[in-house]
C-alpha atoms as a PDB file:
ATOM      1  CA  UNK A   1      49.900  21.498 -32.326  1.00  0.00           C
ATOM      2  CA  UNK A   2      49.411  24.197 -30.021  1.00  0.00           C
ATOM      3  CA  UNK A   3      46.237  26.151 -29.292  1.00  0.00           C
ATOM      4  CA  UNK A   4      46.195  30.129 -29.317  1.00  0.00           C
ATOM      5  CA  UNK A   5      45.462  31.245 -25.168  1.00  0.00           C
ATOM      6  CA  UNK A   6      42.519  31.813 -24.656  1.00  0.00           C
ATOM      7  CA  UNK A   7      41.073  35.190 -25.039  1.00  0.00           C
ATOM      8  CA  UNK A   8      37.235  33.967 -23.412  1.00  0.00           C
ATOM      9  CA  UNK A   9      36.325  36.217 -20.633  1.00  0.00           C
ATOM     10  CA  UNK A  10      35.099  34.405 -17.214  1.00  0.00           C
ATOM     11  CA  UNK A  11      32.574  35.392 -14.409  1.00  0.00           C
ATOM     12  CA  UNK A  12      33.658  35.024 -11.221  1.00  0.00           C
ATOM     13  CA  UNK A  13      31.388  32.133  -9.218  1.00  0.00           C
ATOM     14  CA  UNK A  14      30.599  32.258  -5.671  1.00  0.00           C
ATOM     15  CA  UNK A  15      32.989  29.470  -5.166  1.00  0.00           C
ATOM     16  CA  UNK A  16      35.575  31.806  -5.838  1.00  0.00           C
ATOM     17  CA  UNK A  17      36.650  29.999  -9.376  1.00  0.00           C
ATOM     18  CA  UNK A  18      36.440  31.672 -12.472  1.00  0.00           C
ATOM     19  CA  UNK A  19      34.086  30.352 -15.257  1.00  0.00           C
ATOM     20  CA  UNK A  20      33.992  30.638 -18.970  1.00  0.00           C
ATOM     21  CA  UNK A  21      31.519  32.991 -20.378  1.00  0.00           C
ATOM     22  CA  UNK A  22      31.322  31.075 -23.553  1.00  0.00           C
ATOM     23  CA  UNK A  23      31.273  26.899 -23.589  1.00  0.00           C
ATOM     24  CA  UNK A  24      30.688  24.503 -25.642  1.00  0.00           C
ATOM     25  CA  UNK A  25      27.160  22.791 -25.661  1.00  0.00           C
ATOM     26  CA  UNK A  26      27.530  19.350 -26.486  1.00  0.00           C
ATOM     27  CA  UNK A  27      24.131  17.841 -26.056  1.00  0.00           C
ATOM     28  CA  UNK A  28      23.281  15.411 -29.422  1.00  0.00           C
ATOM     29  CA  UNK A  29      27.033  14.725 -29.667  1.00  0.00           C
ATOM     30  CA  UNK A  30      26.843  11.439 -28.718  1.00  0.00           C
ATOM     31  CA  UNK A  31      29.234   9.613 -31.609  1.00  0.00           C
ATOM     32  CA  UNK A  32      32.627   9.297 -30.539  1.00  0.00           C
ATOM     33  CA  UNK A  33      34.049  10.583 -33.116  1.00  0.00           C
ATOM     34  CA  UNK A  34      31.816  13.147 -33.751  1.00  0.00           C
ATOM     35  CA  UNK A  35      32.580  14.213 -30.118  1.00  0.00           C
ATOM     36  CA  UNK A  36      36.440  14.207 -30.406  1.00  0.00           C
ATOM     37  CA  UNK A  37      36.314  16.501 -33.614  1.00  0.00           C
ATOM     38  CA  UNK A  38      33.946  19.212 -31.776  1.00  0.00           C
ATOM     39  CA  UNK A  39      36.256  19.324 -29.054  1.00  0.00           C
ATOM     40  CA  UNK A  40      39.445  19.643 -30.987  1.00  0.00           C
ATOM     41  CA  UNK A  41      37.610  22.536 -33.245  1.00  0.00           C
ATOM     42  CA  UNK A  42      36.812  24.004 -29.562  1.00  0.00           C
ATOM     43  CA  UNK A  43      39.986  24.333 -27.419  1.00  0.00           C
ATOM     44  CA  UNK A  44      41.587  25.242 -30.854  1.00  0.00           C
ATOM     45  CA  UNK A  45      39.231  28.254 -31.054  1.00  0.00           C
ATOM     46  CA  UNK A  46      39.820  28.820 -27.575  1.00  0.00           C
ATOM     47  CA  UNK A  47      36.532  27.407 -25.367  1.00  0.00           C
ATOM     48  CA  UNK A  48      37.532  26.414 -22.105  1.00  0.00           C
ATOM     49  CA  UNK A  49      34.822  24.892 -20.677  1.00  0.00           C
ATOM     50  CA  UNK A  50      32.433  22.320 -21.937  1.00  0.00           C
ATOM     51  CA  UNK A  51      28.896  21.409 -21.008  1.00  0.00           C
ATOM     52  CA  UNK A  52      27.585  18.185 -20.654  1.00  0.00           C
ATOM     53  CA  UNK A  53      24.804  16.065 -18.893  1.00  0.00           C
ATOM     54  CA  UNK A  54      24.447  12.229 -18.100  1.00  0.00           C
ATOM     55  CA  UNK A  55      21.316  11.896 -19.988  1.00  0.00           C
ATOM     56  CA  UNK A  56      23.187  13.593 -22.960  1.00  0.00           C
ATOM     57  CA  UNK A  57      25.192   9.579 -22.757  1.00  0.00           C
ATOM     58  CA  UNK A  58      28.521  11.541 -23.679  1.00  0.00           C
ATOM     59  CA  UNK A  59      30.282  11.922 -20.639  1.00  0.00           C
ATOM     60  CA  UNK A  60      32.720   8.596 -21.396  1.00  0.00           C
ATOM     61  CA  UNK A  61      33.227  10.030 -25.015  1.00  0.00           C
ATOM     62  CA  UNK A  62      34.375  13.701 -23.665  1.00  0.00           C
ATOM     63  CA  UNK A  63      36.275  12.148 -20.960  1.00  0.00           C
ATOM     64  CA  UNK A  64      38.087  10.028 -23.614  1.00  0.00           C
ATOM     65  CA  UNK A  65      38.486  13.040 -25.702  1.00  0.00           C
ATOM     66  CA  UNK A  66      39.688  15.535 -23.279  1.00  0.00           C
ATOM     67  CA  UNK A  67      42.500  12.681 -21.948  1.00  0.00           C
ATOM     68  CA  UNK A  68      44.001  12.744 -25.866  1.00  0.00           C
ATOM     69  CA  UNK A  69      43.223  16.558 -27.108  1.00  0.00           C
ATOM     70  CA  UNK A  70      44.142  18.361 -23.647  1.00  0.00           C
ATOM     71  CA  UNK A  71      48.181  17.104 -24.518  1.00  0.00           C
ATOM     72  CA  UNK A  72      47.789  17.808 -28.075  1.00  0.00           C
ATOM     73  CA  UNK A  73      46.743  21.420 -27.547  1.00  0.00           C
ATOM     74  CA  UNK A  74      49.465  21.743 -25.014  1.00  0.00           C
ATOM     75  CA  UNK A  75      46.776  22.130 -21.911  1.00  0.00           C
ATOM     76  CA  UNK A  76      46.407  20.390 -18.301  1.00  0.00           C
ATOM     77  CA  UNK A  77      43.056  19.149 -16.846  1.00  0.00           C
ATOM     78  CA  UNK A  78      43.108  22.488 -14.860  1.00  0.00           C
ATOM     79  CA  UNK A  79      43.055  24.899 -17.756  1.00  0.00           C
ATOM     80  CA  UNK A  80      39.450  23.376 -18.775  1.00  0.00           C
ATOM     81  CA  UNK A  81      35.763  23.672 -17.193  1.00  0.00           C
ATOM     82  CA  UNK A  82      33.645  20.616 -17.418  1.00  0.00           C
ATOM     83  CA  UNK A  83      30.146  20.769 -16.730  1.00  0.00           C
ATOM     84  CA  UNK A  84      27.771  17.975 -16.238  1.00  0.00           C
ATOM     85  CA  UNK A  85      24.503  17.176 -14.602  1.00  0.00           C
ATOM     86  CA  UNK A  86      22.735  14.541 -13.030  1.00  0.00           C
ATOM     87  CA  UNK A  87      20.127  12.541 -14.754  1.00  0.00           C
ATOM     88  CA  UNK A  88      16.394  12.966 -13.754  1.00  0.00           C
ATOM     89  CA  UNK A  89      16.174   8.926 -12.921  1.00  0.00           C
ATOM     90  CA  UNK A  90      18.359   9.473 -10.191  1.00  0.00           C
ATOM     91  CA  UNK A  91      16.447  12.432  -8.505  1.00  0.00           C
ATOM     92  CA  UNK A  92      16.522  11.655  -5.155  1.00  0.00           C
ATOM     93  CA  UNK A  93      17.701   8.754  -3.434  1.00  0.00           C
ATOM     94  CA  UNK A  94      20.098   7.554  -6.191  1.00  0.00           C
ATOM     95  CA  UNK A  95      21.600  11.165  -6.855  1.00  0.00           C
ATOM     96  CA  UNK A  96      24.842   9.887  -4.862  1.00  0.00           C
ATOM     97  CA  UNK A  97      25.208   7.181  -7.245  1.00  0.00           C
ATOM     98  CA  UNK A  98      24.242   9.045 -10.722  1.00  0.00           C
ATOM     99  CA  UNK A  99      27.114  11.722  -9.386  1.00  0.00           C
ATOM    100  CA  UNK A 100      29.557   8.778  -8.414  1.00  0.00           C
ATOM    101  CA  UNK A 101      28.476   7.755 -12.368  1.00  0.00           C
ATOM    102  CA  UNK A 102      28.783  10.828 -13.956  1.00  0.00           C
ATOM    103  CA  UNK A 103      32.860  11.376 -12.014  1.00  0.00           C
ATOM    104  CA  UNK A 104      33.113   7.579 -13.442  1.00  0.00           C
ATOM    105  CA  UNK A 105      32.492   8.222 -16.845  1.00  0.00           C
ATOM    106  CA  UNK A 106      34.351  11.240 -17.321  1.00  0.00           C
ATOM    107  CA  UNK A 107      37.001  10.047 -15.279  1.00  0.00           C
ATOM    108  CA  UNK A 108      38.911  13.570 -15.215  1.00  0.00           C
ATOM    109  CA  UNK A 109      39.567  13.677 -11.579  1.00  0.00           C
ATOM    110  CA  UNK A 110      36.584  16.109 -10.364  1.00  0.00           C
ATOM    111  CA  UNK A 111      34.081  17.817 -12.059  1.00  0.00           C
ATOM    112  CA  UNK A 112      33.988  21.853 -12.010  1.00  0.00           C
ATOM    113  CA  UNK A 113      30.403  22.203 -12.263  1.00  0.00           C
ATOM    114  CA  UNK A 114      27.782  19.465 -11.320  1.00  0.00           C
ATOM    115  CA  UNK A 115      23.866  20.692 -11.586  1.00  0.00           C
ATOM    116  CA  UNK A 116      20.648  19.057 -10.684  1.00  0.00           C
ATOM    117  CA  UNK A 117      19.219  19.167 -14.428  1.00  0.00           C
ATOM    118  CA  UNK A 118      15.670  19.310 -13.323  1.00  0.00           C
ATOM    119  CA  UNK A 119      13.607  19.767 -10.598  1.00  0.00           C
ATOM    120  CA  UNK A 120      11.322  16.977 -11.292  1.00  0.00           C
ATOM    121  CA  UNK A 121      12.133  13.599 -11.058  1.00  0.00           C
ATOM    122  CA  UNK A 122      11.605  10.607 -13.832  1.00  0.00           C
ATOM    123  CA  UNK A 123       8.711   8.828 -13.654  1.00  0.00           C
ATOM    124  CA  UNK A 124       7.139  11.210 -11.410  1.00  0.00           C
ATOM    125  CA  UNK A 125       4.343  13.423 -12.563  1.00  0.00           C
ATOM    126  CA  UNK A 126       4.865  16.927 -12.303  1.00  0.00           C
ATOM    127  CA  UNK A 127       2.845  17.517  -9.373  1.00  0.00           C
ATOM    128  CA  UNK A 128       4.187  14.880  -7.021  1.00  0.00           C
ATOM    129  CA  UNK A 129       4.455  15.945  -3.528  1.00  0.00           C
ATOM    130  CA  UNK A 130       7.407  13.697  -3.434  1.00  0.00           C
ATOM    131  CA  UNK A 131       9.407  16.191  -5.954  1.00  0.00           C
ATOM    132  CA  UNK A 132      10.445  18.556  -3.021  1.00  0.00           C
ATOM    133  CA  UNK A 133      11.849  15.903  -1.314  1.00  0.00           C
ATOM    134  CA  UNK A 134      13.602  14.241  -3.866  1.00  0.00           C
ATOM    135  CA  UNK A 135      15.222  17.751  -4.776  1.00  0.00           C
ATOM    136  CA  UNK A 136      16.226  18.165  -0.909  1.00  0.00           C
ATOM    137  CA  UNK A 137      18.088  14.410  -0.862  1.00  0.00           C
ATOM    138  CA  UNK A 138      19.839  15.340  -4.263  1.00  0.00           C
ATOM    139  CA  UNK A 139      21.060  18.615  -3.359  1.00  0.00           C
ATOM    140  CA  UNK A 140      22.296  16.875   0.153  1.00  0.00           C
ATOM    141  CA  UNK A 141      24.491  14.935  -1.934  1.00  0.00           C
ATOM    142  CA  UNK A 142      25.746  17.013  -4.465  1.00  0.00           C
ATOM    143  CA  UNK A 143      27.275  19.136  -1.239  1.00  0.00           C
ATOM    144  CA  UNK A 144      28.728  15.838   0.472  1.00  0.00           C
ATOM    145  CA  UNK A 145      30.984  15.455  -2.990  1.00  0.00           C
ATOM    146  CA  UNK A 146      31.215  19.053  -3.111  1.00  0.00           C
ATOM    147  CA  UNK A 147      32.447  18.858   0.619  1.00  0.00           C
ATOM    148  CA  UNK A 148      35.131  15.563  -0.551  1.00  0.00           C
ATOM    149  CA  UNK A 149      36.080  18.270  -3.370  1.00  0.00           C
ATOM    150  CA  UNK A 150      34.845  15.577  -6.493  1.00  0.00           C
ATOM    151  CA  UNK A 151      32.701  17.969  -7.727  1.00  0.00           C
ATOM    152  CA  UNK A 152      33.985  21.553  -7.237  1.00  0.00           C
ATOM    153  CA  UNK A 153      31.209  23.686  -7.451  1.00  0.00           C
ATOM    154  CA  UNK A 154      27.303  22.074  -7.677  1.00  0.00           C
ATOM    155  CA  UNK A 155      24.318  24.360  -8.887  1.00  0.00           C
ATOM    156  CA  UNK A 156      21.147  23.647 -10.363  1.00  0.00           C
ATOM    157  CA  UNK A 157      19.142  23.761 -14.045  1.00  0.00           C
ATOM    158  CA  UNK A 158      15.357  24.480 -14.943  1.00  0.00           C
ATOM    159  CA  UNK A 159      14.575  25.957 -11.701  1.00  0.00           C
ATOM    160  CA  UNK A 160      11.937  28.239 -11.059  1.00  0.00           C
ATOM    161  CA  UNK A 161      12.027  31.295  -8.600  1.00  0.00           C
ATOM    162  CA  UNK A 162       9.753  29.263  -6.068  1.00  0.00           C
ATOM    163  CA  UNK A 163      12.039  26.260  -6.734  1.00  0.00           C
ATOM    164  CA  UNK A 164      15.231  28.458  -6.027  1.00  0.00           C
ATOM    165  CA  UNK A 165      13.563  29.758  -2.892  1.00  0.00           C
ATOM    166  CA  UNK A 166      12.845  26.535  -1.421  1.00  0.00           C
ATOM    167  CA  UNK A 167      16.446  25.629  -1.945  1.00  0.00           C
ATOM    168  CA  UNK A 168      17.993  28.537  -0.312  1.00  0.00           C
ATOM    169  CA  UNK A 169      16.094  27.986   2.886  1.00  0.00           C
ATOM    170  CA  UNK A 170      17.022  24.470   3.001  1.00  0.00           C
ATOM    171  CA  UNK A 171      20.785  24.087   1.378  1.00  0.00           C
ATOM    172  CA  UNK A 172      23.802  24.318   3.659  1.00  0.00           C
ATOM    173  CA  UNK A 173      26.235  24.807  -0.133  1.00  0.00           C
ATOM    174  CA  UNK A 174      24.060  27.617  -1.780  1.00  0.00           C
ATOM    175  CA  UNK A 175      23.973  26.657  -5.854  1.00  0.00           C
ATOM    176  CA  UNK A 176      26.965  28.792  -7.593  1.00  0.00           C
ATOM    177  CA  UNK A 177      24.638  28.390 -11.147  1.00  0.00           C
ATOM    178  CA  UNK A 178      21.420  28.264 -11.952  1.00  0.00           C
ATOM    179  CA  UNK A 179      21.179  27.336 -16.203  1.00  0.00           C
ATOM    180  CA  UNK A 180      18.304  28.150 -17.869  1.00  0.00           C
ATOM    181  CA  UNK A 181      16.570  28.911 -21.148  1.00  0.00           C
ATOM    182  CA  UNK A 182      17.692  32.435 -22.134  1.00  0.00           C
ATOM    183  CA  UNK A 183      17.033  34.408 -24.787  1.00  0.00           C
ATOM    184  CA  UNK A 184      15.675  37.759 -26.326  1.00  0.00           C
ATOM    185  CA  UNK A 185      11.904  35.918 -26.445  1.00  0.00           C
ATOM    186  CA  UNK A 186      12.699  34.845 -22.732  1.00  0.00           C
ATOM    187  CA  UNK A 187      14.394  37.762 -20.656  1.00  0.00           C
ATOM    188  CA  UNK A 188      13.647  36.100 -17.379  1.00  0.00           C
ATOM    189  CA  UNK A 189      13.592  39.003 -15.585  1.00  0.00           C
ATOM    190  CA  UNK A 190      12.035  38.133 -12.239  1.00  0.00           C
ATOM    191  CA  UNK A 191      15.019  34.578 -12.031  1.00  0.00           C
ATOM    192  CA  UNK A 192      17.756  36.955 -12.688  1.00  0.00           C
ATOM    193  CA  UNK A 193      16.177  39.584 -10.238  1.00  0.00           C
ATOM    194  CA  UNK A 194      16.386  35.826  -7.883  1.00  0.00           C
ATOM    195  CA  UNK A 195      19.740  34.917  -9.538  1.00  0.00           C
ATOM    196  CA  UNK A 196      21.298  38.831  -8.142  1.00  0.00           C
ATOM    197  CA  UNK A 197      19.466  38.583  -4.718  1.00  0.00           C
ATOM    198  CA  UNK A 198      21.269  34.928  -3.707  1.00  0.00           C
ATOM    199  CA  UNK A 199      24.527  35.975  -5.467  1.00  0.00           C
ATOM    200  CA  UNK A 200      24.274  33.162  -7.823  1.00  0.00           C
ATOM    201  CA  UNK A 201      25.621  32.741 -11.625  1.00  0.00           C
ATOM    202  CA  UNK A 202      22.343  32.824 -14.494  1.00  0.00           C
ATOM    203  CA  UNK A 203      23.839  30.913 -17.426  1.00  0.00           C
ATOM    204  CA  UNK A 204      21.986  30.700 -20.747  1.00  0.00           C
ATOM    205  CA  UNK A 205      20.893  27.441 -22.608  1.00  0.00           C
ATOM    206  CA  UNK A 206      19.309  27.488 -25.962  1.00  0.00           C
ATOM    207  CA  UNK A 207      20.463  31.080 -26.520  1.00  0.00           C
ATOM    208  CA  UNK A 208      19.705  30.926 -30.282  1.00  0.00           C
ATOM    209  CA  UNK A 209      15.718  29.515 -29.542  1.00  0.00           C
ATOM    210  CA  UNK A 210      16.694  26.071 -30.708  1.00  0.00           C
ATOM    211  CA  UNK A 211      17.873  28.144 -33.830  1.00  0.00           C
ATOM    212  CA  UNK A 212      14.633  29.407 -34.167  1.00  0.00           C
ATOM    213  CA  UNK A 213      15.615  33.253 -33.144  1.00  0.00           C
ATOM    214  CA  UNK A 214      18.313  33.044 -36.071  1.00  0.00           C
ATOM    215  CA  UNK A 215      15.620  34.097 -38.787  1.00  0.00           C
ATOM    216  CA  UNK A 216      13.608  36.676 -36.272  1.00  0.00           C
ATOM    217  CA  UNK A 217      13.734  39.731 -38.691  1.00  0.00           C
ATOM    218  CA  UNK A 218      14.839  42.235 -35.854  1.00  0.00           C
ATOM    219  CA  UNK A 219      17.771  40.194 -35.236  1.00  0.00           C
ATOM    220  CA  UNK A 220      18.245  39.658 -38.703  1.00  0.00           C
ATOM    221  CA  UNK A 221      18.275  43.628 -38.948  1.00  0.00           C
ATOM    222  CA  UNK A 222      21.025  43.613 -36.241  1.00  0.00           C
ATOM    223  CA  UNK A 223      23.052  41.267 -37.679  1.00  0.00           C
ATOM    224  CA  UNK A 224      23.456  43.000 -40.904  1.00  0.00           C
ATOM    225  CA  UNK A 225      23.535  46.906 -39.629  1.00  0.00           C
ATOM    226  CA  UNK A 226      26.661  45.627 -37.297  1.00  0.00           C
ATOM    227  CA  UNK A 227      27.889  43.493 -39.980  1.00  0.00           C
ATOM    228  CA  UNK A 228      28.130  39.954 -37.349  1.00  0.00           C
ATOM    229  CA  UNK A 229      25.929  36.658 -37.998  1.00  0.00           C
ATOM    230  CA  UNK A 230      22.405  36.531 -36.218  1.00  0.00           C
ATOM    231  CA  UNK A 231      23.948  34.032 -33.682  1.00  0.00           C
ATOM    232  CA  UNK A 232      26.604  36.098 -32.997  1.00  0.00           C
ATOM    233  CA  UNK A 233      24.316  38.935 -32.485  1.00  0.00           C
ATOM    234  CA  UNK A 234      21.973  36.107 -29.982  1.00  0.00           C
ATOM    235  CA  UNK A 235      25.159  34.901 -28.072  1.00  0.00           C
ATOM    236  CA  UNK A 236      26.357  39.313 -28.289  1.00  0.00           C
ATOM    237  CA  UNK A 237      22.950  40.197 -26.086  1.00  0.00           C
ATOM    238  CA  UNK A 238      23.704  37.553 -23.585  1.00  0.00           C
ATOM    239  CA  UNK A 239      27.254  37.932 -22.507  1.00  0.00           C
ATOM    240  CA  UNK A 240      26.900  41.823 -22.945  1.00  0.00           C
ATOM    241  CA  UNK A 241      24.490  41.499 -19.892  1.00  0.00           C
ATOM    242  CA  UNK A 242      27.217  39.097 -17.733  1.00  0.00           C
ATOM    243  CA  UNK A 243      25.432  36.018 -18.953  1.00  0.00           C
ATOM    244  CA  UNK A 244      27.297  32.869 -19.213  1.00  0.00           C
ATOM    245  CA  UNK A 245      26.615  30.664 -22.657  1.00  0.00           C
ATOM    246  CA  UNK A 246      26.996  27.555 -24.121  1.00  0.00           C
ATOM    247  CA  UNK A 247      25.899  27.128 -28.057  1.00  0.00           C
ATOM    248  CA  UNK A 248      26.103  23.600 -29.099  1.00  0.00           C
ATOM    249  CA  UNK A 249      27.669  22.916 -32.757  1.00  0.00           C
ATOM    250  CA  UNK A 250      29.765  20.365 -34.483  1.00  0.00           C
ATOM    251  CA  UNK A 251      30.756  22.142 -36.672  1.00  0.00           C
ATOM    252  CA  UNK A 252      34.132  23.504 -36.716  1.00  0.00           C
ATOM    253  CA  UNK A 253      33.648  26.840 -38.553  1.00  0.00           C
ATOM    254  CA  UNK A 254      30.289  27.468 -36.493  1.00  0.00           C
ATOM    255  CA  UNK A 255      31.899  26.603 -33.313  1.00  0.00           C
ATOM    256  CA  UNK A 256      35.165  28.798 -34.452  1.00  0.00           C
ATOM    257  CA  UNK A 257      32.330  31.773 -35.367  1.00  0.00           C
ATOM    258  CA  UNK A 258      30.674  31.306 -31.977  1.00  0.00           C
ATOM    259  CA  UNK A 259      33.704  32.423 -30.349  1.00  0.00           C
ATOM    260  CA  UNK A 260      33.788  35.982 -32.283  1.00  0.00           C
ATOM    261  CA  UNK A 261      31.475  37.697 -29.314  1.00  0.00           C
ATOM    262  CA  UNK A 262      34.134  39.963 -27.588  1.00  0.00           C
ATOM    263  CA  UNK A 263      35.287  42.399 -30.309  1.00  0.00           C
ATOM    264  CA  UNK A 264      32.498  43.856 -31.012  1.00  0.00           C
ATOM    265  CA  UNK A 265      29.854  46.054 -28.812  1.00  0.00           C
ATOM    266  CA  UNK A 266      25.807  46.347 -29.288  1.00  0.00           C
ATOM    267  CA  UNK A 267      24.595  49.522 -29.062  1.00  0.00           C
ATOM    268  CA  UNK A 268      22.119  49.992 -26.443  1.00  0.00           C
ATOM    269  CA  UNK A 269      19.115  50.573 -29.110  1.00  0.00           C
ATOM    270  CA  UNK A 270      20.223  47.545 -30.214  1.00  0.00           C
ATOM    271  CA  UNK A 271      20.126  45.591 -27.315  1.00  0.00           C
ATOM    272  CA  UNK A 272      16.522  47.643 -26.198  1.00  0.00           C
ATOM    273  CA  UNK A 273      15.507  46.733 -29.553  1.00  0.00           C
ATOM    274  CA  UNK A 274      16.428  42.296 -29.069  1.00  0.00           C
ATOM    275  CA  UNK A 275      15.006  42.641 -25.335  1.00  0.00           C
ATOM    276  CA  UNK A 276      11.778  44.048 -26.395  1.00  0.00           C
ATOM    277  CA  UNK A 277      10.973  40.860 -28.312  1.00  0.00           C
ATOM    278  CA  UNK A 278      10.555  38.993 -24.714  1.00  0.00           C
ATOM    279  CA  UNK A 279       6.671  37.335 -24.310  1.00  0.00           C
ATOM    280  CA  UNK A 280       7.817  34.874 -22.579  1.00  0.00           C
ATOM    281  CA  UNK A 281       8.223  32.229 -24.906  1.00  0.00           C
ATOM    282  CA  UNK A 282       9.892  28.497 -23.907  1.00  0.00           C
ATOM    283  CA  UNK A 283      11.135  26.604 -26.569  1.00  0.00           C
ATOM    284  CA  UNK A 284      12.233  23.986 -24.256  1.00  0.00           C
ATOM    285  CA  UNK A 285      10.043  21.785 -21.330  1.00  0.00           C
ATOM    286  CA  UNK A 286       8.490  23.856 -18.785  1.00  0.00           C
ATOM    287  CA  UNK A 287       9.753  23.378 -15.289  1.00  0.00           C
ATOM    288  CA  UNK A 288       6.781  25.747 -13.994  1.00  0.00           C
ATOM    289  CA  UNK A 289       5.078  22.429 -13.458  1.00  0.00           C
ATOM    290  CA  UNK A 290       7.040  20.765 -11.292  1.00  0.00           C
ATOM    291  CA  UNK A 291       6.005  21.449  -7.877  1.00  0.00           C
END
């Protein structure tokens, strides 16, 4: 069985590599199985890159998965993206070894993208003073296996602007993504203004508000006037700004429907009309916190 090419467009990352503007999310896949049927539905719709996280506990599962599907569809380990990230426990002094873990578990060679997923640390409360350092040591050694070319471009997840800044005075490997929550409630203005300054990638998570946003009646309005599902019309607003996404599913149709983003346009009323819903709402944990 052979997969159609994929017609996904990419953003260019400061690494110079080309990245997927549409991924799979995989967090809650965690079955085998379960795994191995999301990903064939995925590269036969045409996602390239994949999105994962130790704490997700999937990374031996899609590493599995990729090593049997990436023949079937006719693909190398090249022609996909994997994401992962390392696990809060290992903020800090074991960061080398939850990395080392995470290239273990996959076992694919290298990773493409490897993010701090939070700038706290486990066990920690959010106001630590010992946070700052413990995100200092981690990012040190996300750039030594950046530097020994195991993980090929390292970034970072749940930051804040004032976390961002601290890391940009300090790193020697500037972050090539920052992933955050992203959506029409949530227009993080003033970490994309950060994002543009330091020339790095803003990728979306939880696009659809945890599914929440699905029933909002303006995008329900959208969605019917243009004739496309309200996710499609959530997932539309994003990449018609340049943002990277990654909508979780396992379901096949879903994640085949997730993938309809790039034939059609929203009309700039429209996409006024979806921004103006922003107040700044999180449907995920805070990182403001975390000092």
């Amino acid at each position: 069985m052979s997969s159609p090419a994929s017609s996904i467009p990419s953003v260019l990352l400061n690494t110079g590599v080309q990245m997927p503007l549409l991924g799979l999310g995989t967090y809650t896949l965690v079955d085998p199985e379960e795994v191995y049927r999301a990903v064939d539905a995925a590269l036969d719709a045409g996602y390239r890159a994949f999105d994962s996280a130790a704490i997700y506990q999937n990374e031996t599962a899609l590493g599995q998965a990729f090593k049997e599907l990436l023949p079937k569809h006719g693909l190398t380990r090249e022609d996909v993206f994997i994401t992962s990230k390392l696990d809060p426990e290992d903020q800090g002094e074991k960061a080398m070894e939850g990395a080392l873990r995470s290239l273990s578990q996959l076992d694919l060679g290298y990773i493409d993208l490897y993010l701090i997923h939070w700038p706290g640390t486990e066990g920690l409360d959010v106001t630590d003073k010992r946070n700052p350092g413990n995100r200092a040591q981690s990012w040190a050694s996300l750039e030594e296996l950046h530097a020994q070319g195991k993980l090929k471009a390292i970034g970072v997840s749940n930051y804040t602007p004032a976390h961002m800044r601290e890391l940009m005075q300090s790193c020697k490997v500037p972050p090539a993504v920052l992933q955050v929550e992203f959506h029409p409630r949530l227009c993080q203005t003033e970490l994309r203004k950060v994002c543009e300054e330091y020339q790095v990638c803003f990728q979306a998570f939880s696009s659809l508000g945890t599914g929440q946003l699905v029933t909002d009646p303006v995008v329900m309005e959208v969605a019917k006037n243009c004739e496309r599902s309200p996710a499609q019309v959530l997932l539309r607003w994003a990449v018609q700004q340049g943002v990277p996404v990654i909508p979780k599913s396992s379901n096949p149709e879903r994640i085949k429907d997730n993938t309809r983003l790039f034939d059609f346009t929203l009309s700039d009323t429209d996409m006024d009309g979806l921004s103006a819903l922003d107040c700044g709402h999180k449907y995920c944990p805070d990182a403001a916190l975390v000092v």
